[in-house]
Protein backbone atom coordinates (compact mmCIF):
# COMPACT_ATOMS: atom_id res chain seq x y z
CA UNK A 1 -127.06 -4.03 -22.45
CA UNK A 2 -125.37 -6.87 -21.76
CA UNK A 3 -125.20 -8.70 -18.54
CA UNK A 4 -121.29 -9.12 -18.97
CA UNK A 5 -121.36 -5.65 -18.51
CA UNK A 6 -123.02 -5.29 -14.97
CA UNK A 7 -121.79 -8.07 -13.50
CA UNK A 8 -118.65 -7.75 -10.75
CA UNK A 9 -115.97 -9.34 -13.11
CA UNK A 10 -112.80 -9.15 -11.86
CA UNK A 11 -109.94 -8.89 -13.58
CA UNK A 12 -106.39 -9.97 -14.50
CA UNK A 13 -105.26 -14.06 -15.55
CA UNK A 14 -107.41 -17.21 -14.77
CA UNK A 15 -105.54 -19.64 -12.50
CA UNK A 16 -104.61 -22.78 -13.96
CA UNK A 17 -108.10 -25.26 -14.40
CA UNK A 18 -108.48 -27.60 -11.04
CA UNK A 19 -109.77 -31.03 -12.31
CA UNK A 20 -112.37 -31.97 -9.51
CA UNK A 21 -113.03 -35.76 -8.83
CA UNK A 22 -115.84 -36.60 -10.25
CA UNK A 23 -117.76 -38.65 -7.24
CA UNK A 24 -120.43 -41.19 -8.35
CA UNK A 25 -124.09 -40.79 -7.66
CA UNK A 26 -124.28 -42.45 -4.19
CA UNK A 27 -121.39 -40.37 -2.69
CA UNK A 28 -122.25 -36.99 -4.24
CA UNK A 29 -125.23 -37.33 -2.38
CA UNK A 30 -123.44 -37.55 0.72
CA UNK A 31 -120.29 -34.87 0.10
CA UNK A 32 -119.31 -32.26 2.07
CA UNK A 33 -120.88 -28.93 0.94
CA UNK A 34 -117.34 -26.97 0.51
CA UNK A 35 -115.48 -24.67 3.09
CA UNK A 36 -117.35 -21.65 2.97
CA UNK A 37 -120.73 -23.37 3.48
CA UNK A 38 -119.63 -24.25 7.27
CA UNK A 39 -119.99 -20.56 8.51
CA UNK A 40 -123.11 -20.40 10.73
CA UNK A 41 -123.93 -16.99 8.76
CA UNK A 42 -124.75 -19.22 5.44
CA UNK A 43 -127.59 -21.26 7.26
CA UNK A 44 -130.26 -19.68 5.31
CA UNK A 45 -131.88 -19.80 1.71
CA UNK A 46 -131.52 -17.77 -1.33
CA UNK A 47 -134.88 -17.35 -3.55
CA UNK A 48 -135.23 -16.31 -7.12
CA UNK A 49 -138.22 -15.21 -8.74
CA UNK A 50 -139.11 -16.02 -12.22
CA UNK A 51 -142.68 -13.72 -13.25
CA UNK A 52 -144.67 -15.14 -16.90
CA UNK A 53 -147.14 -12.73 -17.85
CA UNK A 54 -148.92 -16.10 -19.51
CA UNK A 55 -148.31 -19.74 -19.28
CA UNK A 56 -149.43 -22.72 -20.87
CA UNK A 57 -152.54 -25.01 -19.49
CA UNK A 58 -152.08 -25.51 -15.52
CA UNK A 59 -151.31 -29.34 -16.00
CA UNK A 60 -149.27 -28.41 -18.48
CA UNK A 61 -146.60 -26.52 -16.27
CA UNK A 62 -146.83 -28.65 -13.27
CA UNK A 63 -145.97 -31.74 -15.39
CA UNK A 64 -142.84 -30.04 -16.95
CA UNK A 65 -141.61 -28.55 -13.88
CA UNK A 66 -142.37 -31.74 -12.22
CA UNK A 67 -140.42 -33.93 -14.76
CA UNK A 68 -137.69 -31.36 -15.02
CA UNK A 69 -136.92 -31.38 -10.99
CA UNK A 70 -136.57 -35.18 -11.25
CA UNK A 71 -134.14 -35.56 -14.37
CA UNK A 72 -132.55 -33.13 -12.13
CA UNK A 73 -132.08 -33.90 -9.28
CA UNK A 74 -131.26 -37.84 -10.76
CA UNK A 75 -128.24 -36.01 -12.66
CA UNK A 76 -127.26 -34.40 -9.36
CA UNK A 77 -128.57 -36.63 -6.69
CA UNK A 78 -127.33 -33.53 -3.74
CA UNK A 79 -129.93 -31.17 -4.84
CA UNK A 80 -132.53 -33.54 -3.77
CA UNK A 81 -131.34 -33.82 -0.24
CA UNK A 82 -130.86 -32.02 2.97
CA UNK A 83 -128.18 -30.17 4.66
CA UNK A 84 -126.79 -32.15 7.86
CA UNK A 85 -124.05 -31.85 10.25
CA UNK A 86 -121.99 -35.08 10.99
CA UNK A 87 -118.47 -36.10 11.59
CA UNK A 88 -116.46 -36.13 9.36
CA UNK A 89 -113.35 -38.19 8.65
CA UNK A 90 -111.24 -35.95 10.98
CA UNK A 91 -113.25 -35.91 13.49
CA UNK A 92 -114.59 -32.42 13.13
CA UNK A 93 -118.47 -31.99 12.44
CA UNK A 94 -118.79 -31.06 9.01
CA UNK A 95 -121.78 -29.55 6.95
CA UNK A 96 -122.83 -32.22 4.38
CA UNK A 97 -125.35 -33.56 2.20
CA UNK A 98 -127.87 -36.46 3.08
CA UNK A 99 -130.62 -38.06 1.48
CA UNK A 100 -134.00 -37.16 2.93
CA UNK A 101 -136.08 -39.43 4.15
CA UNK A 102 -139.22 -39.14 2.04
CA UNK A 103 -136.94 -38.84 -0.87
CA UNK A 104 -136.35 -35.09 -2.55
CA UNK A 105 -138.73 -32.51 -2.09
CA UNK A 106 -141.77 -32.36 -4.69
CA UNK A 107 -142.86 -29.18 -6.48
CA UNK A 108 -144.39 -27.10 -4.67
CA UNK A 109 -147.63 -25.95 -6.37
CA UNK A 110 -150.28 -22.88 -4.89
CA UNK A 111 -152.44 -20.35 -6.22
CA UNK A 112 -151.72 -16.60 -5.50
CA UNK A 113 -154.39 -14.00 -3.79
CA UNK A 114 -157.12 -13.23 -5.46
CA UNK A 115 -155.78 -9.68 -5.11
CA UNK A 116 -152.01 -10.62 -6.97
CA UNK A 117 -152.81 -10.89 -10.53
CA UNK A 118 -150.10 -10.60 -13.21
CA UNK A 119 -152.52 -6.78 -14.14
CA UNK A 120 -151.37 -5.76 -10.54
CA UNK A 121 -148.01 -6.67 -10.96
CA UNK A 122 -147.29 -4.89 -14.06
CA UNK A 123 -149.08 -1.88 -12.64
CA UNK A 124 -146.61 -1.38 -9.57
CA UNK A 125 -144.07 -2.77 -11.59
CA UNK A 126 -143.07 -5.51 -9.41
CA UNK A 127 -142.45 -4.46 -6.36
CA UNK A 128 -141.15 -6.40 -3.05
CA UNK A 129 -144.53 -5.70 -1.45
CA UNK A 130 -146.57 -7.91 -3.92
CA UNK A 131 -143.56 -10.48 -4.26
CA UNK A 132 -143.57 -11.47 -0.43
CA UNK A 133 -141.60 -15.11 0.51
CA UNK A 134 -144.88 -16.23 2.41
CA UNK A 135 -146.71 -16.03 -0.61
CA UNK A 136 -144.08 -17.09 -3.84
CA UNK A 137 -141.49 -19.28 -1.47
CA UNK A 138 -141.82 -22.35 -0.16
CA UNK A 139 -139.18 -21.46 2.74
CA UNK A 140 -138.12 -18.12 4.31
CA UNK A 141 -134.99 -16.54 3.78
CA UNK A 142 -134.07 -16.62 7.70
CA UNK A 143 -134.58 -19.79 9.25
CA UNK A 144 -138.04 -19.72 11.49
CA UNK A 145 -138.97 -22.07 14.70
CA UNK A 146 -142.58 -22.77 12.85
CA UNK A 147 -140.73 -24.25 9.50
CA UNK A 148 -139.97 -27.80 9.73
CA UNK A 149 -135.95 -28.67 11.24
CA UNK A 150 -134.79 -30.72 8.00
CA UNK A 151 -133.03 -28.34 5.56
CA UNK A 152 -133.60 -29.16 1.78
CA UNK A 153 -131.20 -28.07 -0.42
CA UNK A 154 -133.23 -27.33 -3.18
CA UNK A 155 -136.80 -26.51 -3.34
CA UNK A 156 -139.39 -24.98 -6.39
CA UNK A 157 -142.86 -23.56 -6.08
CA UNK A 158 -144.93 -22.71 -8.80
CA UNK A 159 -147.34 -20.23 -7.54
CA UNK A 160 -150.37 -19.25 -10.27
CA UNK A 161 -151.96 -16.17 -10.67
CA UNK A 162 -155.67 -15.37 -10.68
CA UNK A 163 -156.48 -14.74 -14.51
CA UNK A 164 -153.31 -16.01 -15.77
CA UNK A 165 -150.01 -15.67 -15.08
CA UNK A 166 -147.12 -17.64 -12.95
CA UNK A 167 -144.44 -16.96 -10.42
CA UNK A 168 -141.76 -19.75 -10.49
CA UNK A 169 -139.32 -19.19 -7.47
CA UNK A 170 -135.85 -21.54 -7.26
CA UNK A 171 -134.69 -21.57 -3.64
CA UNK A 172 -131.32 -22.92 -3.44
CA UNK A 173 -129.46 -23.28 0.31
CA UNK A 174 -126.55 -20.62 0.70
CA UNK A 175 -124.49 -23.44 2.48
CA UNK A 176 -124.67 -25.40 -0.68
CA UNK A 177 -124.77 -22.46 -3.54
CA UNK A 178 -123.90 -18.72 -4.12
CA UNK A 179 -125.80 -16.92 -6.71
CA UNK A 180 -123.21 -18.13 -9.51
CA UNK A 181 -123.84 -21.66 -8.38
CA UNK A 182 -127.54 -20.98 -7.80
CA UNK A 183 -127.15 -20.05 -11.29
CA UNK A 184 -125.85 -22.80 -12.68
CA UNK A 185 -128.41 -25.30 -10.83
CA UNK A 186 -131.03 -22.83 -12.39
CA UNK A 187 -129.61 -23.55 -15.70
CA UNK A 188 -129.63 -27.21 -15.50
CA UNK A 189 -133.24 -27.22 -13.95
CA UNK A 190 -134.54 -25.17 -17.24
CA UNK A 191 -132.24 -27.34 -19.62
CA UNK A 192 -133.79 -30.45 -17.96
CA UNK A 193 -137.91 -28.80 -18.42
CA UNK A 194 -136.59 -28.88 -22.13
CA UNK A 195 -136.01 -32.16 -21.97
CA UNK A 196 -131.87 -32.08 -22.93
CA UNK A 197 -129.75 -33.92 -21.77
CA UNK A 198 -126.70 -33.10 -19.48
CA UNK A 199 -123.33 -32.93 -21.21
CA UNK A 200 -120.44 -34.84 -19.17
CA UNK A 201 -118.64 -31.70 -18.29
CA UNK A 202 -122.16 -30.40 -16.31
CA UNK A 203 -122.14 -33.43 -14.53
CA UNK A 204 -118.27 -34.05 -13.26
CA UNK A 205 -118.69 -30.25 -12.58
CA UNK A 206 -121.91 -30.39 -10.59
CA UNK A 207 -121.36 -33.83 -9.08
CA UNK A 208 -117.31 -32.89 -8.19
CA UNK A 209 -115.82 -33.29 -4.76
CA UNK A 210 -115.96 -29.89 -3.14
CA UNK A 211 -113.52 -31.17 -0.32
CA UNK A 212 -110.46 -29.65 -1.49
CA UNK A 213 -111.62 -27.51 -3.95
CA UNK A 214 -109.76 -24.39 -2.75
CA UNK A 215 -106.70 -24.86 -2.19
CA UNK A 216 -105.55 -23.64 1.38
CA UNK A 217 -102.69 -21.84 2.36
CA UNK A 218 -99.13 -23.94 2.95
CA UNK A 219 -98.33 -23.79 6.46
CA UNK A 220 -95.43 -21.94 6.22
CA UNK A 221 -97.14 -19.13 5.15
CA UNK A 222 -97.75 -17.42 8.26
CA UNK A 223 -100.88 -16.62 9.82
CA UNK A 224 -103.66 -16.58 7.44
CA UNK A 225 -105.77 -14.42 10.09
CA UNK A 226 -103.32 -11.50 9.41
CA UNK A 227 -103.77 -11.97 5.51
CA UNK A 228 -107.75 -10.54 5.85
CA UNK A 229 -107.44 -8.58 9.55
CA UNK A 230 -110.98 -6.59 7.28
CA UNK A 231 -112.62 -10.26 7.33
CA UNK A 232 -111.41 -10.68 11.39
CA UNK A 233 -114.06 -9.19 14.00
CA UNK A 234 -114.00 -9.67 17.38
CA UNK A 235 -116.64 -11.39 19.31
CA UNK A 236 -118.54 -8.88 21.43
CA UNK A 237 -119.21 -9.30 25.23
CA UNK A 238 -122.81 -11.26 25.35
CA UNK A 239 -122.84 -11.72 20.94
CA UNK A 240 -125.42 -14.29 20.45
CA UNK A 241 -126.83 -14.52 23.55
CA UNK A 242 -129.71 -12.57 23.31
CA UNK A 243 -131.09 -9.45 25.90
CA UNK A 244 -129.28 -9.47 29.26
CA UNK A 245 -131.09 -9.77 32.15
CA UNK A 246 -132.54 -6.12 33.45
CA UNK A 247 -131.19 -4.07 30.24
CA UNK A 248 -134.36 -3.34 27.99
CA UNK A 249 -133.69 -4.70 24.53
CA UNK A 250 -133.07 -2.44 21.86
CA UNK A 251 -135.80 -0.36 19.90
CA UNK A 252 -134.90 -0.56 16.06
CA UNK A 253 -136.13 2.21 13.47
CA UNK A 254 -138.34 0.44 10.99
CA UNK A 255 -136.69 -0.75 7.95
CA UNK A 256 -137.99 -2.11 4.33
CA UNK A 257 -136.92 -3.47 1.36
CA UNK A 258 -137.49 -1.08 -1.54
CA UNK A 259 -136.89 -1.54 -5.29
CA UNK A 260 -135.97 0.73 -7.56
CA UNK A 261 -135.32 1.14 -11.35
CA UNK A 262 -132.59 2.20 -12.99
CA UNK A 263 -133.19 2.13 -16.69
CA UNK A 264 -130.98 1.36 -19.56
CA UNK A 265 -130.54 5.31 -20.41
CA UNK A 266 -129.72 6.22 -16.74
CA UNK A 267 -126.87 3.06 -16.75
CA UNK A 268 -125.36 4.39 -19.71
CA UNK A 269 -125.51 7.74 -18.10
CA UNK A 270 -123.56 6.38 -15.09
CA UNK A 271 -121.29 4.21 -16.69
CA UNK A 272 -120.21 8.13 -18.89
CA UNK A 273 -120.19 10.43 -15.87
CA UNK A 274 -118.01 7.79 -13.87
CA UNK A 275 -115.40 7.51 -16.94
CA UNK A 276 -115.28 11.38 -17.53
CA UNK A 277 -114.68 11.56 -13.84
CA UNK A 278 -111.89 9.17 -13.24
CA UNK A 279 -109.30 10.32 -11.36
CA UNK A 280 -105.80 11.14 -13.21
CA UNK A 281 -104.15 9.56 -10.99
CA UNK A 282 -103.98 6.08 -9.68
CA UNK A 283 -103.82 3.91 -13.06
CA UNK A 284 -107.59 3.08 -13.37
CA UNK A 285 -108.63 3.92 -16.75
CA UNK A 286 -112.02 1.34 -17.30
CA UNK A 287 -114.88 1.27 -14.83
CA UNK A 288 -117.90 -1.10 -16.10
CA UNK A 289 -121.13 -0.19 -15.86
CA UNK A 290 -121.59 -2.64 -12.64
CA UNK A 291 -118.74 -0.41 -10.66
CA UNK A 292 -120.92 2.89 -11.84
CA UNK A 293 -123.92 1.37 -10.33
CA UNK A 294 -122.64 0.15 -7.25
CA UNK A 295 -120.58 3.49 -6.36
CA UNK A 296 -123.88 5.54 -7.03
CA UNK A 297 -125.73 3.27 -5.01
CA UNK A 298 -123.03 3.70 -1.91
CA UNK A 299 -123.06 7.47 -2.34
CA UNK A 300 -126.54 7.55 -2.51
CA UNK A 301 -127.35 5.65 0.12
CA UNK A 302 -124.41 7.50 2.64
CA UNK A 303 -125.82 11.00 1.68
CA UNK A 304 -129.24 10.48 2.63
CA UNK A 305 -127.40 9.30 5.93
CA UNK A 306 -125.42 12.11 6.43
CA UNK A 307 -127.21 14.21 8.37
CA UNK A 308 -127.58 11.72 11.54
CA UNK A 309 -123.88 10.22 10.94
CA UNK A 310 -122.46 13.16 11.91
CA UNK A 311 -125.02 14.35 14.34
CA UNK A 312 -122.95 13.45 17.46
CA UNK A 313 -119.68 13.27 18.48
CA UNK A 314 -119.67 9.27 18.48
CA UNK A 315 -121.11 8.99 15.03
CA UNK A 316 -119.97 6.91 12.82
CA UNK A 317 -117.13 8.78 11.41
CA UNK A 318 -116.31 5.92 8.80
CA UNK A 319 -118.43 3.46 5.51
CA UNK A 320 -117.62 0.32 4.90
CA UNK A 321 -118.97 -1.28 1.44
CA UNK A 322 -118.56 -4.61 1.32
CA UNK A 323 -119.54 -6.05 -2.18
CA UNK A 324 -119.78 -10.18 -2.87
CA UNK A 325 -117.77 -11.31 -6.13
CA UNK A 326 -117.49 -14.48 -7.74
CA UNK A 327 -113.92 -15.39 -7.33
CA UNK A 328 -114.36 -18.69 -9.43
CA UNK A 329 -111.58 -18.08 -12.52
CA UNK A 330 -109.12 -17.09 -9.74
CA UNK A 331 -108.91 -20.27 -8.21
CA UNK A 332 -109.21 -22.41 -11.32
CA UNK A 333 -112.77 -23.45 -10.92
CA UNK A 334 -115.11 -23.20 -13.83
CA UNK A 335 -117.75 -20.91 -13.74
CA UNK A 336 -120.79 -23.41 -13.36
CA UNK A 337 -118.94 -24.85 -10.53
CA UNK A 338 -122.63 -24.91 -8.09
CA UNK A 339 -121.05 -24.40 -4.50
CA UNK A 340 -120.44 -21.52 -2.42
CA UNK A 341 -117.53 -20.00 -3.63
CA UNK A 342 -117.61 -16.22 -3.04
CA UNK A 343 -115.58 -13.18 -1.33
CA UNK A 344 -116.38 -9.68 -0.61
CA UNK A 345 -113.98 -6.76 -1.69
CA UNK A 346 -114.18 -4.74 1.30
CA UNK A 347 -113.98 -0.87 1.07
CA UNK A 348 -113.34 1.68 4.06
CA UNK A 349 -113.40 5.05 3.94
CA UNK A 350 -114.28 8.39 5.69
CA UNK A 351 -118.51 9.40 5.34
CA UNK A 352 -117.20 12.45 3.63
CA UNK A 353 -115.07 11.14 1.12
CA UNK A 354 -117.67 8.95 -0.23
CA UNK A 355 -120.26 11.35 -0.33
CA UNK A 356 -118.34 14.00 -1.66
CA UNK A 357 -116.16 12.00 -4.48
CA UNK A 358 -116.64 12.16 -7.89
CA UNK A 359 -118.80 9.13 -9.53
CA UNK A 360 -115.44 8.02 -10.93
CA UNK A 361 -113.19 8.62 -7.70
CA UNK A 362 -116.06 6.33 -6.07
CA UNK A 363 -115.97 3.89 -9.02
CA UNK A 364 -111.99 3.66 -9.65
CA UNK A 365 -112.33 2.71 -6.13
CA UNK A 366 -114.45 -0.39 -6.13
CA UNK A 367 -112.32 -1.13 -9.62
CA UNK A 368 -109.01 -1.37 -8.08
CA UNK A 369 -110.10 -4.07 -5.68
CA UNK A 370 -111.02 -6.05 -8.72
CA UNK A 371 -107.58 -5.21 -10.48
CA UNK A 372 -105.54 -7.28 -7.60
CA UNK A 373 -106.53 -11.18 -8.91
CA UNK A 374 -103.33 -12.24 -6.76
CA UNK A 375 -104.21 -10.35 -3.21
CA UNK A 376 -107.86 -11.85 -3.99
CA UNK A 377 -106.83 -15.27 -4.52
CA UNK A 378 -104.58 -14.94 -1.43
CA UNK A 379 -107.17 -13.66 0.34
CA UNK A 380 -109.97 -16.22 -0.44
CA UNK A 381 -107.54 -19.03 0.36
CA UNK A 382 -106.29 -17.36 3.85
CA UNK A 383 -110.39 -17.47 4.41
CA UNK A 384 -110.51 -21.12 3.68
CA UNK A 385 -107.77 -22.00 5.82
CA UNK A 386 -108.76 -19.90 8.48
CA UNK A 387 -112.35 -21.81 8.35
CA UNK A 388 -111.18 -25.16 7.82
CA UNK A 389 -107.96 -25.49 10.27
CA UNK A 390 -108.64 -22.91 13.02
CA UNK A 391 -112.65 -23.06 13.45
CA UNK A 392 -113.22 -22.79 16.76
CA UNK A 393 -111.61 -18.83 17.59
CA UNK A 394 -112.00 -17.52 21.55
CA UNK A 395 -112.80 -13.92 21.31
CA UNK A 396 -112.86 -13.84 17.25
CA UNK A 397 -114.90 -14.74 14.83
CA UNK A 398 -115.32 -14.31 10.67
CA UNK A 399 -117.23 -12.82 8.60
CA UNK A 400 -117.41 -12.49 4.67
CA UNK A 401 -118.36 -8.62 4.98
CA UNK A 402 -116.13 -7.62 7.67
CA UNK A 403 -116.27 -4.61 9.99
CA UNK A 404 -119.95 -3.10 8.41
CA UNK A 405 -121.70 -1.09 10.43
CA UNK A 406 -125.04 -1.71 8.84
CA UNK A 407 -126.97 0.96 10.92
CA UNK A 408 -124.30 3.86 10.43
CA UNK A 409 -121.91 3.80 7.45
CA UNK A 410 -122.34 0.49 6.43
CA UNK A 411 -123.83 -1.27 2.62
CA UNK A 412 -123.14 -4.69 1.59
CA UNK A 413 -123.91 -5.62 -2.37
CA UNK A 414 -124.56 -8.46 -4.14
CA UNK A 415 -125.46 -8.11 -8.00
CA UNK A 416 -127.55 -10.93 -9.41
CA UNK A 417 -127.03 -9.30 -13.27
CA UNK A 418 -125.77 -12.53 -14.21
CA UNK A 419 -128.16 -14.34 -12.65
CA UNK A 420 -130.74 -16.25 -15.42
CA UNK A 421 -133.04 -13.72 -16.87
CA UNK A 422 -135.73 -13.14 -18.98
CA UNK A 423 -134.65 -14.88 -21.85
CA UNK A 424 -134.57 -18.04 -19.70
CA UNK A 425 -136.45 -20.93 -21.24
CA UNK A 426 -138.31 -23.59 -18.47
CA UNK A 427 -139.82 -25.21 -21.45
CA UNK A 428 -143.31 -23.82 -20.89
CA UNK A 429 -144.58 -23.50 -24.73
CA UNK A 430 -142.12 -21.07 -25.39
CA UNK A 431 -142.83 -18.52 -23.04
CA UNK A 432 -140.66 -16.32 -21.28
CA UNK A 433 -140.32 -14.32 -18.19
CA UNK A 434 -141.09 -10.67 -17.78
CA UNK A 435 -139.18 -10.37 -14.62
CA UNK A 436 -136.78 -11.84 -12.59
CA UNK A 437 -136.93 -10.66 -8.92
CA UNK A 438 -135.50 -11.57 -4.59
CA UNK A 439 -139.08 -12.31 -3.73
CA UNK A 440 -139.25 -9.71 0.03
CA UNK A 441 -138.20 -11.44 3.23
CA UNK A 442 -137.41 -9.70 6.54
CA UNK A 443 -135.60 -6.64 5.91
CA UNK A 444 -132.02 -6.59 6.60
CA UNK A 445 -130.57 -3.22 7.13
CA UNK A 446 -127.66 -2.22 4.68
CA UNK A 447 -128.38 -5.29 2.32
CA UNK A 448 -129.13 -4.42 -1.46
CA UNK A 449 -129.40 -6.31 -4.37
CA UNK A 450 -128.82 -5.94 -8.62
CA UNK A 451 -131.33 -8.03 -10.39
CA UNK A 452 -131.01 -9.20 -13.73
CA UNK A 453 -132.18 -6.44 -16.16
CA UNK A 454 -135.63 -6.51 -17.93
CA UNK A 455 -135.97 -6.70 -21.65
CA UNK A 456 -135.45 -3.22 -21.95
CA UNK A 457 -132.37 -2.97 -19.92
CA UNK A 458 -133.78 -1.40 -17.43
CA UNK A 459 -131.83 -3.26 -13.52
CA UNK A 460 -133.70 -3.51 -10.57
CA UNK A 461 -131.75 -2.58 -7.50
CA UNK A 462 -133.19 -3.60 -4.14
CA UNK A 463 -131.88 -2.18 -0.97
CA UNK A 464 -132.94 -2.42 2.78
CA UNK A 465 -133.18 0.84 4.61
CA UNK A 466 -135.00 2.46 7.51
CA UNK A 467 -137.85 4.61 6.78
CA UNK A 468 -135.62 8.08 7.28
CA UNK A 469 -132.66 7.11 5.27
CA UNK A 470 -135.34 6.13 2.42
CA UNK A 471 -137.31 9.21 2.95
CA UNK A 472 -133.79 10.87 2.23
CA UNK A 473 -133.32 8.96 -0.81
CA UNK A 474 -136.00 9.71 -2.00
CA UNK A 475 -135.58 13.45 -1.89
CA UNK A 476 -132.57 13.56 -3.45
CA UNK A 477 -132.53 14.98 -7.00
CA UNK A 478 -129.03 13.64 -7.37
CA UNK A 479 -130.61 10.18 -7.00
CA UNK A 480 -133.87 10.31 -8.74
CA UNK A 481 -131.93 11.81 -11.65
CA UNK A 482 -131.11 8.10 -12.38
CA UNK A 483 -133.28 5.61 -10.13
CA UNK A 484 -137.54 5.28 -10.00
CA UNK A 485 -139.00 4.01 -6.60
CA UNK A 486 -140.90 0.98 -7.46
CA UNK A 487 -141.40 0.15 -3.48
């Protein structure tokens, strides 16, 4: 199946192409990392694991990953820096990038426990539990006291397994990239381990000013805060602050991150019982096979919550599904464009409904957001301009998923389908990956993942639940009908 098809693709015209100025070496180093890479929320990494079943000679694959990061990060002199926060030109205190001191982060090169060997892996069929960031990342997801206070954009560990085998993990700063851009600097890391060269197009699009790249709202256009009231929340007495004094903090359920497979068959199988289920009315007639997924996940996910959602009179009456997209062609940037440059299409609706709608009612749903390329280029730009000309907000604050409740009603998706694969070549004697995998970090409730699909199709979805709402899952025929716990 092809990735095109599982990927969040919106719809509708491309806006016209932006030409971005193409900044030289010494100030792309230094540029501001883009609008939506100020928001304290994006402080944290993204990590990407590539799994070889076999790899060449250990010197071998050090010296081509190590060659590869430096024609790299020479061609794109940001990704071997550090994220700092200065003044700008206005005055403000912008996110940008620096040099580091020591110059740009080397490869980072371990072995694994004797206990993770590639046999193991295949076994449990890669699951977050033998993936873990403290063993295949060289930084956590969520920032930590212990780690050192300069933040590298981009850093690469090659972590060997006992009796052959390699996990290669790209971490890439979500203040400088979104999975799309992530992608992209993936792309030119593995084109560089091949030893080709950059075209002149990858470099005036990695190396262009992000300052201006989205263009913001005229100021006669009202208030851009009413344009996304979903993407407005306001701030909470005591938000941030931590315990108050005499009230005992808060006892959470345990939650983990759990993968499960959903093969090629069962996809197919969605993507038909959604389209044979579409509602009459309403003028959707396509869902892909990403909008099949993603609606089975959220009914999934809200049935096995059902029971305690509407336990009590002050349950959670209402879901919100918030689910990223890559709003790129919409604002005339090219699709390799490397910052972050996402939105969320933000869904709301009663507990019932979405357990109790048809796969297509669900689908046609998260379609019809996707069918609206002018409300989500207005929306996107109402975002920017809310960031960049009214930052500091008493008693409100933004956030790219809005109003989700993530221990009630709440699920927020991003799919990584796109994403570099298994077919991706790092120049290491022509072998590929088996897997591509979010290495586990500390569980975030309501946060699930698509990963790119396996050779045989078969898409790894990884979601974040507490033990019950698993347990739940888990039991339900309805589910396990189409999706294997992996764990």
């Amino acid at each position: 199946m092809a990735a095109s098809s599982l990927a969040a693709n919106t719809s509708g015209p491309a806006a016209p192409t932006k030409t971005l100025v193409h900044l030289d070496a010494a100030a792309a180093a230094q540029m501001d990392v883009g609008v939506f890479g100020q928001q304290a929320g994006m402080q944290i990494y993204t990590q990407i694991a590539y799994v070889f079943a076999a790899a060449p000679e250990r010197a071998a694959v050090v010296a081509t990953l190590q060659t590869g990061l430096a024609r790299l990060v020479a061609a794109f002199p940001w990704l071997g820096g550090q994220i700092v926060r200065a003044a700008g030109a206005d005055g403000r205190r912008h996110l940008h990038f620096a040099p580091l001191p020591d110059g740009p982060p080397p490869l980072v090169v371990t072995d694994a426990p004797p206990t993770m060997t590639m046999a193991a892996l295949r076994a449990a069929q890669y699951p977050f539990r033998l993936l873990d960031e403290s063993v295949v990342a060289p930084r956590r997801t969520l920032p930590s006291p212990a780690e050192p206070a300069e933040r590298p954009v981009l850093l690469v560990q090659a972590t060997f397994l006992h009796g052959g085998g390699l996990v290669l993990t790209v971490v890439g700063h979500h203040a400088a990239m979104d999975m799309a851009g992530q992608t992209a600097v993936v792309e030119w890391l593995a084109q560089a381990c091949r030893g080709e060269a950059y075209s002149a197009d990858d470099l005036a699009v990695g190396n262009g000013d992000r300052a201006g790249a989205v263009d913001l709202l005229d100021a006669g256009a009202g208030d851009p805060f009413a344009l996304i009231p979903e993407q407005v929340r306001p701030v909470e007495e005591g938000e941030g602050k931590g315990p108050q004094p005499g009230k005992a903090p808060e006892t959470r359920p345990p939650i983990t991150w759990s993968y499960f497979h959903v093969r090629q068959t069962a996809l197919e199988a969605l993507k038909d019982e959604a389209t044979r289920t579409l509602p009459k009315a309403g003028g959707v007639r396509f869902v892909s096979t990403n909008d099949a997924l993603s609606a089975f996940l959220w009914q999934s996910i809200l049935r096995a919550r059902r029971a305690r959602l509407t336990s009590t009179s002050t349950s959670s009456s209402l879901s919100t599904f918030a689910r990223a997209v890559n709003v790129r062609r919409h604002l005339g940037l090219p699709p390799n464009y490397p910052a972050l440059l996402q939105n969320m299409t933000i869904h709301t609706h009663p507990v019932a409904w979405v357990c109790d709608a048809s796969l297509g009612e669900a689908s046609a749903q998260l379609r019809a957001a996707l069918l609206q390329p002018d409300r989500l280029r207005e929306r996107t730009r109402a975002l920017a301009t809310c960031l960049e000309m009214h930052p500091d907000q008493a008693g409100r604050r933004l956030s790219f998923v809005g109003h989700v409740d993530t221990a009630a009603g709440g699920l927020m998706l991003s799919s990584w389908t796109t994403a570099p694969g298994v077919d991706t070549d790092f120049g290491l004697g022509g072998q590929r990956p088996v897997a591509v995998r979010r290495p586990q970090f500390t569980p975030v409730e309501s946060l699930a993942f698509l990963m790119p699909a396996d050779r045989d199709g078969t898409v790894a979805a990884g979601v974040s639940l507490r033990a019950a709402d698993l347990a739940n899952l888990q039991a339900d025929p309805e589910f396990t009908k189409y999706a294997q716990y992996v764990g």
